[in-house]
N, C-alpha and C. Protein backbone atom coordinates (compact mmCIF):
# COMPACT_ATOMS: atom_id res chain seq x y z
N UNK A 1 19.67 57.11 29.64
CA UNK A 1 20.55 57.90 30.49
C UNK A 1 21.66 58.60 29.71
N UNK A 2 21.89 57.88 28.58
CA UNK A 2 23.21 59.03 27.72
C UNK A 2 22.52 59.49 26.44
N UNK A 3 21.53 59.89 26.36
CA UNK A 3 20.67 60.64 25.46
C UNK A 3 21.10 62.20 25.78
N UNK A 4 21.37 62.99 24.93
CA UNK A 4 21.50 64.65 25.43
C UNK A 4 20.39 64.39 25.76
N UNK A 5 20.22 66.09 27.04
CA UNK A 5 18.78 66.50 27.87
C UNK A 5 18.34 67.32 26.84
N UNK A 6 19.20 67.98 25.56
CA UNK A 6 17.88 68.87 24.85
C UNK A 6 17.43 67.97 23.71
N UNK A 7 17.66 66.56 23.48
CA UNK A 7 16.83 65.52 22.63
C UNK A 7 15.51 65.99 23.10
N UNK A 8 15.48 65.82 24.42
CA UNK A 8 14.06 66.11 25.28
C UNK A 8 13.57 67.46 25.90
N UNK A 9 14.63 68.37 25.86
CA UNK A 9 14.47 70.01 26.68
C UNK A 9 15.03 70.74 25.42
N UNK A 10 14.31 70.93 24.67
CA UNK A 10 15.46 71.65 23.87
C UNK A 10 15.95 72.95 24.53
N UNK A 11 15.04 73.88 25.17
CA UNK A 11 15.28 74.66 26.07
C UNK A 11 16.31 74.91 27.01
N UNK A 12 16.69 73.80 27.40
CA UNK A 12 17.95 73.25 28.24
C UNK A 12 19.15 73.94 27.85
N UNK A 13 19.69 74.68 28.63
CA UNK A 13 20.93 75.38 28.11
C UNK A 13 22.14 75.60 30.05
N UNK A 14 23.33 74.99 29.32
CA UNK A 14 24.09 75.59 30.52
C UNK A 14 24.92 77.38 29.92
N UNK A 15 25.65 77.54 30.70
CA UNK A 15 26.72 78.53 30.65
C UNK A 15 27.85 77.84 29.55
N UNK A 16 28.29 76.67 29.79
CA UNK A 16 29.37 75.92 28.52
C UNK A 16 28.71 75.25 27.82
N UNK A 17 28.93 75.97 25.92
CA UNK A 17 28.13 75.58 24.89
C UNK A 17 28.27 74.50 24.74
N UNK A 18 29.17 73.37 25.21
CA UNK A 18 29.70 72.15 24.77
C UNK A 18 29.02 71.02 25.79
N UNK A 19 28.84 71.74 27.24
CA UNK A 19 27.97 70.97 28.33
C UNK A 19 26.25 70.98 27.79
N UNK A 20 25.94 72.14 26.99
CA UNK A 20 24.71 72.61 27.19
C UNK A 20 24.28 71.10 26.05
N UNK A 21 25.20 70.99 24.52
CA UNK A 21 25.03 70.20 23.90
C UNK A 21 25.23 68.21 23.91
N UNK A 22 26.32 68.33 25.10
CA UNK A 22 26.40 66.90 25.76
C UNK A 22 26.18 66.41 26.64
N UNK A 23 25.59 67.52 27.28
CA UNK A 23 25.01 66.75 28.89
C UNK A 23 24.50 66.03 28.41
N UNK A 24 24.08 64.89 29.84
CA UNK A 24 23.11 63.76 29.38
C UNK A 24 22.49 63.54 30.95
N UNK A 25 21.48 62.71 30.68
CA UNK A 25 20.86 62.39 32.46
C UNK A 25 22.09 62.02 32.82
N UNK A 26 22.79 61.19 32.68
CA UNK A 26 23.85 60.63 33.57
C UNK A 26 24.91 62.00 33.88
N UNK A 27 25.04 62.27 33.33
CA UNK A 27 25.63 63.74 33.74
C UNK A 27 25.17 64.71 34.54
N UNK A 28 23.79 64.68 34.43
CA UNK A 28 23.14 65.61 35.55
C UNK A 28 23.00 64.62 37.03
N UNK A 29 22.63 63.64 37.01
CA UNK A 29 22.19 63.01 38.05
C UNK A 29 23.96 62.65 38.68
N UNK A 30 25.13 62.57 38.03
CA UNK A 30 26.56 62.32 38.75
C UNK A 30 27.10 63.35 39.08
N UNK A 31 26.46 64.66 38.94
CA UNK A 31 26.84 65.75 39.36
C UNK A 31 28.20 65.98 38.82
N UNK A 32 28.30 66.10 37.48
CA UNK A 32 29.63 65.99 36.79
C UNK A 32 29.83 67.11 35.50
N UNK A 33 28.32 67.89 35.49
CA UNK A 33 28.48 69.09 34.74
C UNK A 33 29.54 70.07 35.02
N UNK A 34 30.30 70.50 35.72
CA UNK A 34 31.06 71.62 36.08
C UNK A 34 30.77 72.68 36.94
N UNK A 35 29.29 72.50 37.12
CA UNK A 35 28.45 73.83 38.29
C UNK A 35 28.73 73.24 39.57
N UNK A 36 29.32 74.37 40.16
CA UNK A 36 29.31 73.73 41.81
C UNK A 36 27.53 74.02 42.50
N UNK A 37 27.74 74.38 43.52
CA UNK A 37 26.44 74.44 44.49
C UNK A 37 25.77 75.59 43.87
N UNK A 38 26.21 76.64 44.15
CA UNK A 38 25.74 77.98 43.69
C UNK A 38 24.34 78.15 44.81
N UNK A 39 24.36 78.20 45.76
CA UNK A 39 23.32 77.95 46.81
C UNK A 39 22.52 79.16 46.80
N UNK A 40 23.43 80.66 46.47
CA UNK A 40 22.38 81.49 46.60
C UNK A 40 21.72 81.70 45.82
N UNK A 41 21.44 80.89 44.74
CA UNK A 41 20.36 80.67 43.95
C UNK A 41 19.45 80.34 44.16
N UNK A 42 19.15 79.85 45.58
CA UNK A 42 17.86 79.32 46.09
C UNK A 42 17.21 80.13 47.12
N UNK A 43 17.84 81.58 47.20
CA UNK A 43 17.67 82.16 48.43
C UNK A 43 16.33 83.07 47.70
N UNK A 44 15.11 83.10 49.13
CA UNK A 44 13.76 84.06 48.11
C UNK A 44 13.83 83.51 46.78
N UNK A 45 13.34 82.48 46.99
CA UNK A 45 12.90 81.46 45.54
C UNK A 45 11.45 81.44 45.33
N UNK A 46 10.39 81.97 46.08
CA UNK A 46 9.33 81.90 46.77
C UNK A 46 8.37 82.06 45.56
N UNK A 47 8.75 83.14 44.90
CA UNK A 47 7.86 83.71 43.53
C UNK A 47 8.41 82.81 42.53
N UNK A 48 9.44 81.86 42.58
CA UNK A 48 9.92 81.39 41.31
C UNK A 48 9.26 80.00 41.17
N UNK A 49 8.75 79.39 40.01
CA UNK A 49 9.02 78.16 39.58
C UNK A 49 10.08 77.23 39.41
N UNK A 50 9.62 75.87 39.28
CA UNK A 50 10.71 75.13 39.88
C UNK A 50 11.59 75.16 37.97
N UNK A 51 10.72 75.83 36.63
CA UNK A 51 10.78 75.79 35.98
C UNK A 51 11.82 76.80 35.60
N UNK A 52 12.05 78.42 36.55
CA UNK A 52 12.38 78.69 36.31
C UNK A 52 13.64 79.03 36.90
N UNK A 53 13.45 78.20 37.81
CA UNK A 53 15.15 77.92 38.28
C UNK A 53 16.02 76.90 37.91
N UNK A 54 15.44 75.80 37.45
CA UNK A 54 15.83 74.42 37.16
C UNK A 54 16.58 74.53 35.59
N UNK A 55 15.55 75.53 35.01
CA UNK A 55 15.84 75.68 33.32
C UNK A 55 15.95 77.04 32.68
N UNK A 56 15.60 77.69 33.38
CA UNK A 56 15.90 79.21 32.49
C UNK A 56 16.73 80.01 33.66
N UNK A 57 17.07 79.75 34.27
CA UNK A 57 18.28 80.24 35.26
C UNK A 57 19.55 79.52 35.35
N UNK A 58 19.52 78.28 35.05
CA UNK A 58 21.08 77.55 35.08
C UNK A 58 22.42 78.13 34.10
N UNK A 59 21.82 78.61 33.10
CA UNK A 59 22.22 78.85 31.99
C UNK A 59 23.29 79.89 32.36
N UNK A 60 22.77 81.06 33.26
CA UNK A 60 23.87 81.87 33.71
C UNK A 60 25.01 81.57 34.83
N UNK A 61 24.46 80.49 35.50
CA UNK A 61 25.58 80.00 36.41
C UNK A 61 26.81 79.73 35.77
N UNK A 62 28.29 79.75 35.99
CA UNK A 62 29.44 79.46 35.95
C UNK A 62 29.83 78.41 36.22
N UNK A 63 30.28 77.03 35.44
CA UNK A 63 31.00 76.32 35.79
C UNK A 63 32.55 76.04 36.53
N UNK A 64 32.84 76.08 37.61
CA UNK A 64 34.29 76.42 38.11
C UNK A 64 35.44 75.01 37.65
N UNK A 65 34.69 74.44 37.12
CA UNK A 65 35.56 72.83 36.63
C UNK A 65 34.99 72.75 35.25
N UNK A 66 36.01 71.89 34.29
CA UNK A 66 35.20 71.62 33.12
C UNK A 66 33.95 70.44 33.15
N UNK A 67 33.52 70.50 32.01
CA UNK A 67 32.64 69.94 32.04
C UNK A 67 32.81 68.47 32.13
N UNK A 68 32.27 67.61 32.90
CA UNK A 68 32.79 65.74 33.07
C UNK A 68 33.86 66.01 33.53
N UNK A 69 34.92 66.49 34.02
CA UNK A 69 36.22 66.63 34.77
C UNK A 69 36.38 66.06 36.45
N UNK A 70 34.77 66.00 37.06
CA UNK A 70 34.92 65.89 38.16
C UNK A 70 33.71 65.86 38.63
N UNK A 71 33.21 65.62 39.92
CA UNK A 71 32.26 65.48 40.80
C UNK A 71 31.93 66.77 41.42
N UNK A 72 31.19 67.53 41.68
CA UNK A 72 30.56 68.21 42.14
C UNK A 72 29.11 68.46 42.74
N UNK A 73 28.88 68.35 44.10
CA UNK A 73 27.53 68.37 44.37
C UNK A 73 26.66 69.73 44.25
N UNK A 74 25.48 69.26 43.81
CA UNK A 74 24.73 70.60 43.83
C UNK A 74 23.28 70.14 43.05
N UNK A 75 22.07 70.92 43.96
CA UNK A 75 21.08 70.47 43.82
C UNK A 75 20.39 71.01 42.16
N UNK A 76 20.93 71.71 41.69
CA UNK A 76 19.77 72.02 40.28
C UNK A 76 19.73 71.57 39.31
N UNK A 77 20.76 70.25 38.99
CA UNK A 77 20.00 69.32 37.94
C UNK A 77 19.05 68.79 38.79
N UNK A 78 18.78 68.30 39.59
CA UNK A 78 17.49 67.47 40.47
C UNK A 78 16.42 68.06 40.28
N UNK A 79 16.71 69.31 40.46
CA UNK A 79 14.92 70.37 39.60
C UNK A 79 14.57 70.06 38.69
């Protein structure tokens, strides 16, 4: 659970170079990266993979909190 996610994704990238390099499962699963909901990211998702919303789209989202600073719910680490 505190392994970085690109040990295993190297692909894995957020918006903050410092989240992208220390996230960890426990970080994704406590909802403690800094991304809030960002919901309309899921709107006409229909043509997309879960691949390419989960991992090659996060990257441009905005964190509105730093990174580990706080709780925030939101479904796209769960992808």
């Amino acid at each position: 659970l505190d392994t970085p996610i690109r040990t295993y994704m190297p692909e894995f990238e957020l918006f903050d170079p410092v989240a992208t390099m220390q996230a960890t499962t426990r970080d994704l699963l406590c909802h403690r990266t800094g991304l809030p909901r960002h919901e309309f990211m899921w709107v006409h998702w229909d043509d997309l993979s879960r691949e390419d919303l989960a991992v090659y789209r996060i990257r441009h989202l905005k964190n509105n909190i730093p990174f580990r600073s706080g709780f925030q719910y939101q479904n796209h680490m769960y992808g």
